[in-house]
PDB file of N, CA and C in Angstrom:
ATOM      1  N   UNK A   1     -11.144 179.654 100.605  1.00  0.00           N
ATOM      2  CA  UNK A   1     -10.472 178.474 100.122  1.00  0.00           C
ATOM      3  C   UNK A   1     -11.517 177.387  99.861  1.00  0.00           C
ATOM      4  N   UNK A   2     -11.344 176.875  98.613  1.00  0.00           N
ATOM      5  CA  UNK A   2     -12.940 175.522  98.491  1.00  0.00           C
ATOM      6  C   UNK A   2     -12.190 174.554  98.431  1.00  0.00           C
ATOM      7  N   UNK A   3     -13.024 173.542  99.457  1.00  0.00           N
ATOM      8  CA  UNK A   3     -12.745 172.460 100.165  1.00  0.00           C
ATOM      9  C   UNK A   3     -13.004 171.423  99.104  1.00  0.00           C
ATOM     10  N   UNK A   4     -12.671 170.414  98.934  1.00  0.00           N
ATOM     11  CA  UNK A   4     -12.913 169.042  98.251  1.00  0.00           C
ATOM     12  C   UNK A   4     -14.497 168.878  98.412  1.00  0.00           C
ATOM     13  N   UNK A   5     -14.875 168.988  99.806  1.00  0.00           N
ATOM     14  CA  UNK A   5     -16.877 168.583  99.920  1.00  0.00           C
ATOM     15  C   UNK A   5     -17.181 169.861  99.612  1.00  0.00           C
ATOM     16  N   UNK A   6     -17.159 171.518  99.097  1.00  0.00           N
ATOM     17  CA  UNK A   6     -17.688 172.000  98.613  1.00  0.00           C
ATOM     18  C   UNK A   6     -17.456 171.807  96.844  1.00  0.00           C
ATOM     19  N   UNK A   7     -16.882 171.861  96.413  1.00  0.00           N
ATOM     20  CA  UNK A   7     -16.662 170.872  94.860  1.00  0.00           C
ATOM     21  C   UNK A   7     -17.315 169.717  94.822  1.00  0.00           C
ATOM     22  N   UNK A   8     -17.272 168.741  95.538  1.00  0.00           N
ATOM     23  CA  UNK A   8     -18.500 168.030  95.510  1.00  0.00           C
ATOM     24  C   UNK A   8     -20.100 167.833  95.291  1.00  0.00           C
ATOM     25  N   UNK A   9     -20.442 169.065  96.630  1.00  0.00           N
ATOM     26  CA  UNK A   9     -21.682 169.751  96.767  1.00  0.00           C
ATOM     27  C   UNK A   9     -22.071 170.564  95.019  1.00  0.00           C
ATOM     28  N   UNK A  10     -21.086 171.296  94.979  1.00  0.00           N
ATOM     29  CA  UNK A  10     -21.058 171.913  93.535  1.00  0.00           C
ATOM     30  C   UNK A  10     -21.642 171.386  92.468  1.00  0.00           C
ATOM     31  N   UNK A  11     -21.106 170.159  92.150  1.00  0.00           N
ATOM     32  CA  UNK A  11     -21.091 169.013  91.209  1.00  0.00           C
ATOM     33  C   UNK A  11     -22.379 169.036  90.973  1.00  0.00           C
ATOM     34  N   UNK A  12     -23.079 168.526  92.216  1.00  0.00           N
ATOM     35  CA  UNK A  12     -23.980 168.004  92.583  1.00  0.00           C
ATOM     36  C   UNK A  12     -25.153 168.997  92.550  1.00  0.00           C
ATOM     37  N   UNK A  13     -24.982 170.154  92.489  1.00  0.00           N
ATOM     38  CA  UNK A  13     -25.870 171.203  92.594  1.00  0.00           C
ATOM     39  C   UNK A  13     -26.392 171.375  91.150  1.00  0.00           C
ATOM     40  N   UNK A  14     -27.650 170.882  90.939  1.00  0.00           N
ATOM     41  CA  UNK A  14     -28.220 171.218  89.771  1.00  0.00           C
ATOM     42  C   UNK A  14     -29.009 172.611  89.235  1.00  0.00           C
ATOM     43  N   UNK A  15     -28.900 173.564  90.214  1.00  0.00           N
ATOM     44  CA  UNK A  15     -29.314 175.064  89.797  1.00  0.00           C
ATOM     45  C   UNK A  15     -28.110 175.762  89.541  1.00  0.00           C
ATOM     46  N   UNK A  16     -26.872 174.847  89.540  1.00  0.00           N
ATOM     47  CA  UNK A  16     -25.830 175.671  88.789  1.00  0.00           C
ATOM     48  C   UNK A  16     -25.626 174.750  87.091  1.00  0.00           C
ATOM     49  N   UNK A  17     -25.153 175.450  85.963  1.00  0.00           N
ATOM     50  CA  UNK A  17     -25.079 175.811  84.724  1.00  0.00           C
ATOM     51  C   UNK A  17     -23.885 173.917  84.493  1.00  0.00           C
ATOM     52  N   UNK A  18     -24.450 173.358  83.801  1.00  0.00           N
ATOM     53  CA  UNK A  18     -23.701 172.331  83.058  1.00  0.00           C
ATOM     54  C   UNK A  18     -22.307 172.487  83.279  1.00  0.00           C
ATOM     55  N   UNK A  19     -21.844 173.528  82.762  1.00  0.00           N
ATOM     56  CA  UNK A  19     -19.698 173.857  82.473  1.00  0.00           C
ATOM     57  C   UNK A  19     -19.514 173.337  83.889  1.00  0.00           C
ATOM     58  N   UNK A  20     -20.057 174.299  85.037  1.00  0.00           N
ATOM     59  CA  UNK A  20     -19.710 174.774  86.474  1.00  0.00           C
ATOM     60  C   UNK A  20     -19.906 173.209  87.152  1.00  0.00           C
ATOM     61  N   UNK A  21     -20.958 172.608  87.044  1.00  0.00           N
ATOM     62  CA  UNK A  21     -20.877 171.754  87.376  1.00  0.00           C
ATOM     63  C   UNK A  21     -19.748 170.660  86.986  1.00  0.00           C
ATOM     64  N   UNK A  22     -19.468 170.501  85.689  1.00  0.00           N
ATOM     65  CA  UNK A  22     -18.823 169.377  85.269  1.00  0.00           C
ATOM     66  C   UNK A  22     -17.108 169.613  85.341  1.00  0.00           C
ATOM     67  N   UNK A  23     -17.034 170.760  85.570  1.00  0.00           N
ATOM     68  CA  UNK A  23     -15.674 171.522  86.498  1.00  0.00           C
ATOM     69  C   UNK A  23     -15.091 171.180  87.548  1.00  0.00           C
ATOM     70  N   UNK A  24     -16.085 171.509  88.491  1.00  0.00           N
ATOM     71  CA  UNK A  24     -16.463 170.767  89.817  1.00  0.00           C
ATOM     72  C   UNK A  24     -16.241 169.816  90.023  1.00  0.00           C
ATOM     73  N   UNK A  25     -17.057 169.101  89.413  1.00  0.00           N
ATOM     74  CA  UNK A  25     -16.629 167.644  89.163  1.00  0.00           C
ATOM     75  C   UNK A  25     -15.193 167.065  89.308  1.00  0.00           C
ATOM     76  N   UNK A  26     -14.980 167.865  88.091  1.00  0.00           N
ATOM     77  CA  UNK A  26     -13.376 167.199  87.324  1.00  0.00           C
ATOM     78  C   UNK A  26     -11.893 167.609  88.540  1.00  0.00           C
ATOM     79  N   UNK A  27     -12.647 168.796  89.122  1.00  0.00           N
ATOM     80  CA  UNK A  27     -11.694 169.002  90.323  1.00  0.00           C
ATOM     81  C   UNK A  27     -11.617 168.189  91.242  1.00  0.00           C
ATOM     82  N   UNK A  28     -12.457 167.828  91.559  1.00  0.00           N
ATOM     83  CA  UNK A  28     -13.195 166.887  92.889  1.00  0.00           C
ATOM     84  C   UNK A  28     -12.446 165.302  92.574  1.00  0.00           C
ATOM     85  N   UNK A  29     -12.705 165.311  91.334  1.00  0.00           N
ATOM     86  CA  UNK A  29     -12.083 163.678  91.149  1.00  0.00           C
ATOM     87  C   UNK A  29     -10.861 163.852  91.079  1.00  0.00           C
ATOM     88  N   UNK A  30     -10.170 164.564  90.637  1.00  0.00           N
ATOM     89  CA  UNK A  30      -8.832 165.040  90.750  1.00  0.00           C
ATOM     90  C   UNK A  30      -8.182 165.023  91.617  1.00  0.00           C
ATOM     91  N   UNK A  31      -8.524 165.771  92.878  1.00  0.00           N
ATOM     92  CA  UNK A  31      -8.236 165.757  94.198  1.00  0.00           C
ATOM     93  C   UNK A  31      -8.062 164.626  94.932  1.00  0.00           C
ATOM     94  N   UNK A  32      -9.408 163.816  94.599  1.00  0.00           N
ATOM     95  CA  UNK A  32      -9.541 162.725  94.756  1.00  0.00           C
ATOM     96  C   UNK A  32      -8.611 161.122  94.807  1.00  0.00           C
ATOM     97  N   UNK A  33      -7.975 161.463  93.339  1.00  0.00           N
ATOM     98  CA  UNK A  33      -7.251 160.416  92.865  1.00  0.00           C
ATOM     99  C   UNK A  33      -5.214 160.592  92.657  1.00  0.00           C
ATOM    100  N   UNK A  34      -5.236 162.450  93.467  1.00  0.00           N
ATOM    101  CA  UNK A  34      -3.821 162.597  93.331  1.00  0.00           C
ATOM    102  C   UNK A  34      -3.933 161.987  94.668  1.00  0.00           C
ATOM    103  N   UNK A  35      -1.966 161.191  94.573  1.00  0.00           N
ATOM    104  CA  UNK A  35      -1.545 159.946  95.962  1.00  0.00           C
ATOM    105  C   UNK A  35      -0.857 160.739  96.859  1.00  0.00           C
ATOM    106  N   UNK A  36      -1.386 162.037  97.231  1.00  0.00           N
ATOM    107  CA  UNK A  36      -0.886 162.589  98.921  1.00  0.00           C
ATOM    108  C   UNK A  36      -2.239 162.190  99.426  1.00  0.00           C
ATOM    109  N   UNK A  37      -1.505 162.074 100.344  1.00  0.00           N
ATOM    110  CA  UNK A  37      -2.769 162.186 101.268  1.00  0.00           C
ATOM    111  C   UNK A  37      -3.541 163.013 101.742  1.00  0.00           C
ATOM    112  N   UNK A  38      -4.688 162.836 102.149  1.00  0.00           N
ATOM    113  CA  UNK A  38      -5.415 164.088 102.937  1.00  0.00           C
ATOM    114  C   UNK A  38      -5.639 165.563 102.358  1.00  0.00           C
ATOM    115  N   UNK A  39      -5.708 165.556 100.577  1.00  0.00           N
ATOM    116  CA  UNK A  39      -5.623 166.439 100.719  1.00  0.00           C
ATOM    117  C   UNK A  39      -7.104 166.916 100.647  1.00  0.00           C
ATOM    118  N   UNK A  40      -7.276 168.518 101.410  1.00  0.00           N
ATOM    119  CA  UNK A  40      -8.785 168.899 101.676  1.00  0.00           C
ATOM    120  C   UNK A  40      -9.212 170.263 100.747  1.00  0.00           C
ATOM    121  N   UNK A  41      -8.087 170.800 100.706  1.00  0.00           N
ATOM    122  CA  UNK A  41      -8.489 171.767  99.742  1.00  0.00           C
ATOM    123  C   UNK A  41      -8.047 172.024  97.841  1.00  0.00           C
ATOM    124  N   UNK A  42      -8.533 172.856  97.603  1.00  0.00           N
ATOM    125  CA  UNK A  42      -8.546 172.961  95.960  1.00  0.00           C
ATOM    126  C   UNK A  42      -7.140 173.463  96.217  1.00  0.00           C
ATOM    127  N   UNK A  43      -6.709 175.139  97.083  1.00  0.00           N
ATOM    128  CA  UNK A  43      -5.508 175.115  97.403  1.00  0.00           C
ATOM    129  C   UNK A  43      -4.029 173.916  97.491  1.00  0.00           C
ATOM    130  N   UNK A  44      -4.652 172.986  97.702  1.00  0.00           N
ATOM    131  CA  UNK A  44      -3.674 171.994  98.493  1.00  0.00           C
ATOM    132  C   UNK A  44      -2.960 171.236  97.424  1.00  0.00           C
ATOM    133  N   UNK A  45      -4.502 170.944  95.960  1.00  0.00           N
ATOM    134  CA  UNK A  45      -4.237 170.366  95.114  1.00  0.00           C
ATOM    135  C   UNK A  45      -3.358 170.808  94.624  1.00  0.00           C
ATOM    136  N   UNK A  46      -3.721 172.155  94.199  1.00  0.00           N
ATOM    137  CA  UNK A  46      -2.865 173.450  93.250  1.00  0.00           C
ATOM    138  C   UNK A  46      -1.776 173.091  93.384  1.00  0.00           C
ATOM    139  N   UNK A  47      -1.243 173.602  95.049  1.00  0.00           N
ATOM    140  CA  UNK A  47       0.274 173.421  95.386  1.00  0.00           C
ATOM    141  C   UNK A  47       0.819 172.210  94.879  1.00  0.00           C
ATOM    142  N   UNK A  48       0.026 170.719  95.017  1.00  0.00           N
ATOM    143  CA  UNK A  48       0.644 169.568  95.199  1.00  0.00           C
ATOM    144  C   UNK A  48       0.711 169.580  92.968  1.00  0.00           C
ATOM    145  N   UNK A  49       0.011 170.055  92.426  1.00  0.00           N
ATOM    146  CA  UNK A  49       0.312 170.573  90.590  1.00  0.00           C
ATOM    147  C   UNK A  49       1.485 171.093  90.491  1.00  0.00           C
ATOM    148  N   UNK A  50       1.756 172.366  91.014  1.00  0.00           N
ATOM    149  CA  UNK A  50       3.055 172.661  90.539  1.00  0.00           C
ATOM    150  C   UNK A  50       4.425 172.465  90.878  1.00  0.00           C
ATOM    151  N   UNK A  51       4.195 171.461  91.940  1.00  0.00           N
ATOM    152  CA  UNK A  51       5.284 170.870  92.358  1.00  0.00           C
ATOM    153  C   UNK A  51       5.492 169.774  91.151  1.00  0.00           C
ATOM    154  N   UNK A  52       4.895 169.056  90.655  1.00  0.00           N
ATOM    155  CA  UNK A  52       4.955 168.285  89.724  1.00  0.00           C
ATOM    156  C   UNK A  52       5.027 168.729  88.322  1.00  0.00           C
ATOM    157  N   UNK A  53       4.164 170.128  87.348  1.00  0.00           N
ATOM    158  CA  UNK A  53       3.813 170.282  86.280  1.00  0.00           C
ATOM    159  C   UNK A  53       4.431 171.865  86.355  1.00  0.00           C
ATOM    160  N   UNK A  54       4.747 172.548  87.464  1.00  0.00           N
ATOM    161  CA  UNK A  54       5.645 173.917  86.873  1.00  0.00           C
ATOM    162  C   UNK A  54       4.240 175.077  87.375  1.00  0.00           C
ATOM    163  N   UNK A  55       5.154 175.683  87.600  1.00  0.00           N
ATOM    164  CA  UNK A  55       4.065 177.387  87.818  1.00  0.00           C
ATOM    165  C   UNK A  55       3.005 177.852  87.383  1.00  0.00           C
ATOM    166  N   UNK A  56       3.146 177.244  86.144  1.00  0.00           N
ATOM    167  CA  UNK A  56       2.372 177.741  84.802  1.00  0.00           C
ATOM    168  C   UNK A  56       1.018 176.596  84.478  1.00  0.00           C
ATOM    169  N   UNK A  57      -0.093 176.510  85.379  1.00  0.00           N
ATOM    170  CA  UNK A  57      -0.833 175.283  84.618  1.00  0.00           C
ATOM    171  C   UNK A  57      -1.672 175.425  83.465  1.00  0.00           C
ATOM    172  N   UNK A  58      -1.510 175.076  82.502  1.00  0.00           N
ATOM    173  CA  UNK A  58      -2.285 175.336  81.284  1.00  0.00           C
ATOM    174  C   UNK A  58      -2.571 173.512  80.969  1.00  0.00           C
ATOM    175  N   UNK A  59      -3.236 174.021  79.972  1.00  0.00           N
ATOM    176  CA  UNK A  59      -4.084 172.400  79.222  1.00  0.00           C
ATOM    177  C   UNK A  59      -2.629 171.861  78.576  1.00  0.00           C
ATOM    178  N   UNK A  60      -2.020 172.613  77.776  1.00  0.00           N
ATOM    179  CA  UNK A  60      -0.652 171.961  77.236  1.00  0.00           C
ATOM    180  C   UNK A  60       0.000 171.664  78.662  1.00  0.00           C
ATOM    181  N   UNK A  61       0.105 171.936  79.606  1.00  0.00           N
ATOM    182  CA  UNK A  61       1.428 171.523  80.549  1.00  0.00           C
ATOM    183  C   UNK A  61       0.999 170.348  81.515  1.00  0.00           C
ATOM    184  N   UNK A  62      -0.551 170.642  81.327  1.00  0.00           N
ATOM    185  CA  UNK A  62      -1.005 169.322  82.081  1.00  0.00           C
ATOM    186  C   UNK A  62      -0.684 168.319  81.004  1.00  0.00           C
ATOM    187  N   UNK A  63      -1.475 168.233  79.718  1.00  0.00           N
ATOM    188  CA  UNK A  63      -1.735 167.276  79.277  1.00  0.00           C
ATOM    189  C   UNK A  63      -0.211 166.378  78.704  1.00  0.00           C
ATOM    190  N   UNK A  64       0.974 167.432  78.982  1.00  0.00           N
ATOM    191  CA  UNK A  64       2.727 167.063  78.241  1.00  0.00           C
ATOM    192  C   UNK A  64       2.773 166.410  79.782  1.00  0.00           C
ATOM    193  N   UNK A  65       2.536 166.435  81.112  1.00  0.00           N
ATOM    194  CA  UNK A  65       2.665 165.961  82.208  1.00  0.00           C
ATOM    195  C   UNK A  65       1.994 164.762  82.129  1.00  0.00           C
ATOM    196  N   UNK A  66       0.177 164.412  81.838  1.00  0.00           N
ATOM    197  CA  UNK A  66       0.128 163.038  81.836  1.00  0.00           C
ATOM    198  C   UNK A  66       1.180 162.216  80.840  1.00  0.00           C
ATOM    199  N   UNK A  67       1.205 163.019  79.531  1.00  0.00           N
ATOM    200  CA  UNK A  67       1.649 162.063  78.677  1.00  0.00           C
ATOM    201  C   UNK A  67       3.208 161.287  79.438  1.00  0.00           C
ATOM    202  N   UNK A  68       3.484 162.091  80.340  1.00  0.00           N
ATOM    203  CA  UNK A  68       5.116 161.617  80.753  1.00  0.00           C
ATOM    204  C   UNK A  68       5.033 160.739  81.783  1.00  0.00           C
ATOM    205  N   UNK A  69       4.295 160.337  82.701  1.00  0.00           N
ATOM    206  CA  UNK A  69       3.497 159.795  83.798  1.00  0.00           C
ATOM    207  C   UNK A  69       3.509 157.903  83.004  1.00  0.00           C
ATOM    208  N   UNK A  70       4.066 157.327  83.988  1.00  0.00           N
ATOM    209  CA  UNK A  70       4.208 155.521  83.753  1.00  0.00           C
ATOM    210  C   UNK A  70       2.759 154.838  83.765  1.00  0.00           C
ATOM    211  N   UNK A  71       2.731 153.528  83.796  1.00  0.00           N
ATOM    212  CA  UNK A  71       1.853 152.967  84.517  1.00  0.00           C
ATOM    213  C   UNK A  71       1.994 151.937  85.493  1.00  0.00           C
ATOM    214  N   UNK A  72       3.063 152.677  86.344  1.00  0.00           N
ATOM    215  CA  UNK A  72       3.465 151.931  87.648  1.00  0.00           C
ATOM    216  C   UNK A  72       3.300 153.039  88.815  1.00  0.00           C
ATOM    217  N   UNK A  73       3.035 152.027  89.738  1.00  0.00           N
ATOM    218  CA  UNK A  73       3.028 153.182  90.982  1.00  0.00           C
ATOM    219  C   UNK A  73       2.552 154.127  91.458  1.00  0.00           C
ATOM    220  N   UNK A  74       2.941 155.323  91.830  1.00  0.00           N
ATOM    221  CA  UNK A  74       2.246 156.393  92.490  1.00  0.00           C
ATOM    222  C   UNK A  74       2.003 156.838  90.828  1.00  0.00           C
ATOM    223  N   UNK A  75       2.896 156.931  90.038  1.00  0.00           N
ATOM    224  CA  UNK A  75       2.336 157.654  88.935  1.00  0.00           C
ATOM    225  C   UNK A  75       1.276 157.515  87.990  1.00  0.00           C
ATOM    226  N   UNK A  76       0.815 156.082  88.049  1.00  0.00           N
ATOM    227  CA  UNK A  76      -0.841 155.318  87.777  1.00  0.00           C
ATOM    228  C   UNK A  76      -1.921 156.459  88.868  1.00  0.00           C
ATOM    229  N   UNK A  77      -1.917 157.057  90.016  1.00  0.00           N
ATOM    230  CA  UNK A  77      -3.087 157.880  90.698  1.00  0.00           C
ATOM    231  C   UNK A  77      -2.446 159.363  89.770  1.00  0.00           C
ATOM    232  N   UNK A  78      -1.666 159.636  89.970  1.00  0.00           N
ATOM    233  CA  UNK A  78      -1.044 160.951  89.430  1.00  0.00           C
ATOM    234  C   UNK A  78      -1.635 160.966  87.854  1.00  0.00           C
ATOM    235  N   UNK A  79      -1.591 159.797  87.269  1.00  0.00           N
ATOM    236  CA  UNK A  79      -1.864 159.843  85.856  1.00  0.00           C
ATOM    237  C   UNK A  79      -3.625 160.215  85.881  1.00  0.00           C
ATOM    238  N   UNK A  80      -3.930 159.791  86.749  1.00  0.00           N
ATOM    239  CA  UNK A  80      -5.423 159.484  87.061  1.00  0.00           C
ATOM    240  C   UNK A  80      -6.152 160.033  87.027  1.00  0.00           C
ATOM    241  N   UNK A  81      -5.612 161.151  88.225  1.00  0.00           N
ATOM    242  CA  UNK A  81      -5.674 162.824  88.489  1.00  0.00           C
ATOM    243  C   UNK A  81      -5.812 163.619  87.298  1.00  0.00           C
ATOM    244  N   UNK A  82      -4.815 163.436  86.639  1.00  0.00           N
ATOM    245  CA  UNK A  82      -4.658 164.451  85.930  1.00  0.00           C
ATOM    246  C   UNK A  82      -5.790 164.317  84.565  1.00  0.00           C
ATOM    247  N   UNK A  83      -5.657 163.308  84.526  1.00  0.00           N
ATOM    248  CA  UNK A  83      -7.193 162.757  83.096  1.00  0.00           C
ATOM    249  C   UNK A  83      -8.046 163.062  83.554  1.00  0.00           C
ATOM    250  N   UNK A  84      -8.369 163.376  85.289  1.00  0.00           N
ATOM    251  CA  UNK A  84      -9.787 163.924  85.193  1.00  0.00           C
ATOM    252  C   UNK A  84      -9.723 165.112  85.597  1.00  0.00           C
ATOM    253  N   UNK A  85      -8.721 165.649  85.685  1.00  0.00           N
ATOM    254  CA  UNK A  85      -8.323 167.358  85.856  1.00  0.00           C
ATOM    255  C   UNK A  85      -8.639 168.007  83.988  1.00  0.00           C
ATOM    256  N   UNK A  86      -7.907 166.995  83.161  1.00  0.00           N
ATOM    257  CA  UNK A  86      -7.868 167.463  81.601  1.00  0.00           C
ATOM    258  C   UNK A  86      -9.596 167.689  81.193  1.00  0.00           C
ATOM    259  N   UNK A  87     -10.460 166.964  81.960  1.00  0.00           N
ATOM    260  CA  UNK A  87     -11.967 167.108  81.553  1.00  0.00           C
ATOM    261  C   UNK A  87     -12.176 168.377  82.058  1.00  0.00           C
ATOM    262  N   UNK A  88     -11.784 169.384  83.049  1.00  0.00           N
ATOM    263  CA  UNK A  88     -11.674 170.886  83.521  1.00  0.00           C
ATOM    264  C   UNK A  88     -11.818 171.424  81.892  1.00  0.00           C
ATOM    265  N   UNK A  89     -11.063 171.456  81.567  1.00  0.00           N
ATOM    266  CA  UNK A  89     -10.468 172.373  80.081  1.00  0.00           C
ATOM    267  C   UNK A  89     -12.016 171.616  78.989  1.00  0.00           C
ATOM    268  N   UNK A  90     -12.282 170.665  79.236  1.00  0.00           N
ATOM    269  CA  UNK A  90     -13.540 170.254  78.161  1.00  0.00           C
ATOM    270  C   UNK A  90     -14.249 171.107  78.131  1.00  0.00           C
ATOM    271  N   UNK A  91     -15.231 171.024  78.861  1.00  0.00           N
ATOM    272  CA  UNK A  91     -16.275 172.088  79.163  1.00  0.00           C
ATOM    273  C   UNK A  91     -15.639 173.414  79.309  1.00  0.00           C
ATOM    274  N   UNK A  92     -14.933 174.133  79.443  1.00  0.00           N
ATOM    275  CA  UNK A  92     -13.987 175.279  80.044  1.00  0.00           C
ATOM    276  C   UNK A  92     -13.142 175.886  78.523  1.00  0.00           C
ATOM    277  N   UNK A  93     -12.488 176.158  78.673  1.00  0.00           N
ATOM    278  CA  UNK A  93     -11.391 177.511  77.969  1.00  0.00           C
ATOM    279  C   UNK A  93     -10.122 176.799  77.731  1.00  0.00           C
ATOM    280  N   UNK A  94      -9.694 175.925  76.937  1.00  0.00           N
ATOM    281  CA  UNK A  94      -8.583 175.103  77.027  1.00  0.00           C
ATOM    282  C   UNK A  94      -7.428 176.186  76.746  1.00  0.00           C
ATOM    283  N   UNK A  95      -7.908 177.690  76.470  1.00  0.00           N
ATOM    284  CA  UNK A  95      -6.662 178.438  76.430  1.00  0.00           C
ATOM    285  C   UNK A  95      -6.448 179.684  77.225  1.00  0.00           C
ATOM    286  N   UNK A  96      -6.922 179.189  78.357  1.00  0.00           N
ATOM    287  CA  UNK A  96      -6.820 179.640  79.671  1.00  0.00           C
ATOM    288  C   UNK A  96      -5.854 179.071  81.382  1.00  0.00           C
ATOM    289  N   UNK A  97      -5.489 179.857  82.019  1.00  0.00           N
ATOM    290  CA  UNK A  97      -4.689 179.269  82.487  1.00  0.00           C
ATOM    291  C   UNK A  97      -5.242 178.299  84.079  1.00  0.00           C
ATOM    292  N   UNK A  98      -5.227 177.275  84.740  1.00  0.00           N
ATOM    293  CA  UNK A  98      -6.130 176.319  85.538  1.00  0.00           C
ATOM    294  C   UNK A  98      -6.785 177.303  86.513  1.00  0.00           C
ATOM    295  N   UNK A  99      -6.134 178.578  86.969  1.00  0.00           N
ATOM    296  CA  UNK A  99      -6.666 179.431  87.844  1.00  0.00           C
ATOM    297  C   UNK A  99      -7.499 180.044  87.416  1.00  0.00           C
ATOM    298  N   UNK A 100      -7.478 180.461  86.223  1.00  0.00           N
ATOM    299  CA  UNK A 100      -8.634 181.606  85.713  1.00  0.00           C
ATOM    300  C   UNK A 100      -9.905 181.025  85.829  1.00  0.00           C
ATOM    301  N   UNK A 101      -9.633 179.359  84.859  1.00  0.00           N
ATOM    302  CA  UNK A 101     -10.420 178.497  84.842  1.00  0.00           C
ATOM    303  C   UNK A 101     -11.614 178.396  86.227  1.00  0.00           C
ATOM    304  N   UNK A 102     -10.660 178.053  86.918  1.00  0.00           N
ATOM    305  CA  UNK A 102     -11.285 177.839  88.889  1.00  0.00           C
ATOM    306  C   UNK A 102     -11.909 179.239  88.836  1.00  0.00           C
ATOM    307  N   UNK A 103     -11.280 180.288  88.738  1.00  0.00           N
ATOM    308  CA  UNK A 103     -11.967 181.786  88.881  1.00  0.00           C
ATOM    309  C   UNK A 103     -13.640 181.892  88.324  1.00  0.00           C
ATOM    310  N   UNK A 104     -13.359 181.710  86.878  1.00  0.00           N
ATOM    311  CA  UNK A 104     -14.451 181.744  85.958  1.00  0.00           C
ATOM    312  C   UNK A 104     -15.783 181.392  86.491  1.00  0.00           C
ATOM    313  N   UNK A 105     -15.877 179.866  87.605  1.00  0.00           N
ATOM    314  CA  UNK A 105     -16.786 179.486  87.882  1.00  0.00           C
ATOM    315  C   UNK A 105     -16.917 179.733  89.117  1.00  0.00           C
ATOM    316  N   UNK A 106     -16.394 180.865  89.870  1.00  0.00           N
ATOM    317  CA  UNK A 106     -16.608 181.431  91.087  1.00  0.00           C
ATOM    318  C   UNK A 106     -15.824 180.840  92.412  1.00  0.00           C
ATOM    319  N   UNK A 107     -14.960 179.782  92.120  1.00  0.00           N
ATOM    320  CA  UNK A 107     -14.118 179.164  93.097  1.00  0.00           C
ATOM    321  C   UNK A 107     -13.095 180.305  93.558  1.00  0.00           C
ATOM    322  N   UNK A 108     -12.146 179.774  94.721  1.00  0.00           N
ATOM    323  CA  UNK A 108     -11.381 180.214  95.452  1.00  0.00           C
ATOM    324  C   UNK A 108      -9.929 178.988  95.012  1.00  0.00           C
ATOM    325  N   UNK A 109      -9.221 179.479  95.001  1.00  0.00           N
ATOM    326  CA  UNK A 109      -7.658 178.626  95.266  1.00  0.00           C
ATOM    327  C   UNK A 109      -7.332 178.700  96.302  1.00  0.00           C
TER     328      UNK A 109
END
């Protein structure tokens, strides 16, 4: 299971490949800026995605999810999240599904 400080570390690791890193990244801030609390793992995020965006995470279901997202409230961090989850798919396979994605660069869910 990869933790929020190993995505971090990741990021940060410059003997890994540009994509992997900037992946990393985009997870990490993600995690970061969705409004549960505490959450520690990439797992945790996942779960706390499809409770909100459906089974299925793809670049279309995220990106039809920010577009629906206010700018009040919890849904301003949720919106937040997810704009820097959508930078995942930049560097990455925008027609791939968020797991494969995580797979591709050697992560765990």
């Amino acid at each position: 299971m990869t933790t929020f400080s190993q995505l971090e570390e990741i990021a940060d690791d410059e003997s890994k490949s540009f994509s992997v890193r900037r992946i990393a990244e985009a997870l990490a801030s993600a995690i970061n800026d969705w409004p549960t609390y505490n959450l520690a793992t990439l797992s945790d995020y996942i779960f706390e995605l499809r409770k909100e965006v459906g089974d299925v995470l793809t670049l279309t279901n995220v990106r039809a999810k920010f577009h629906s997202y206010s700018f009040t409230g919890e849904d301003v961090w949720k919106k937040e999240s997810l704009c820097g989850l959508l930078g995942a798919w930049d560097v990455g396979d925008g027609n791939v599904l968020l797991d494969e994605l995580v797979r591709r660069i050697g992560l765990d869910i």
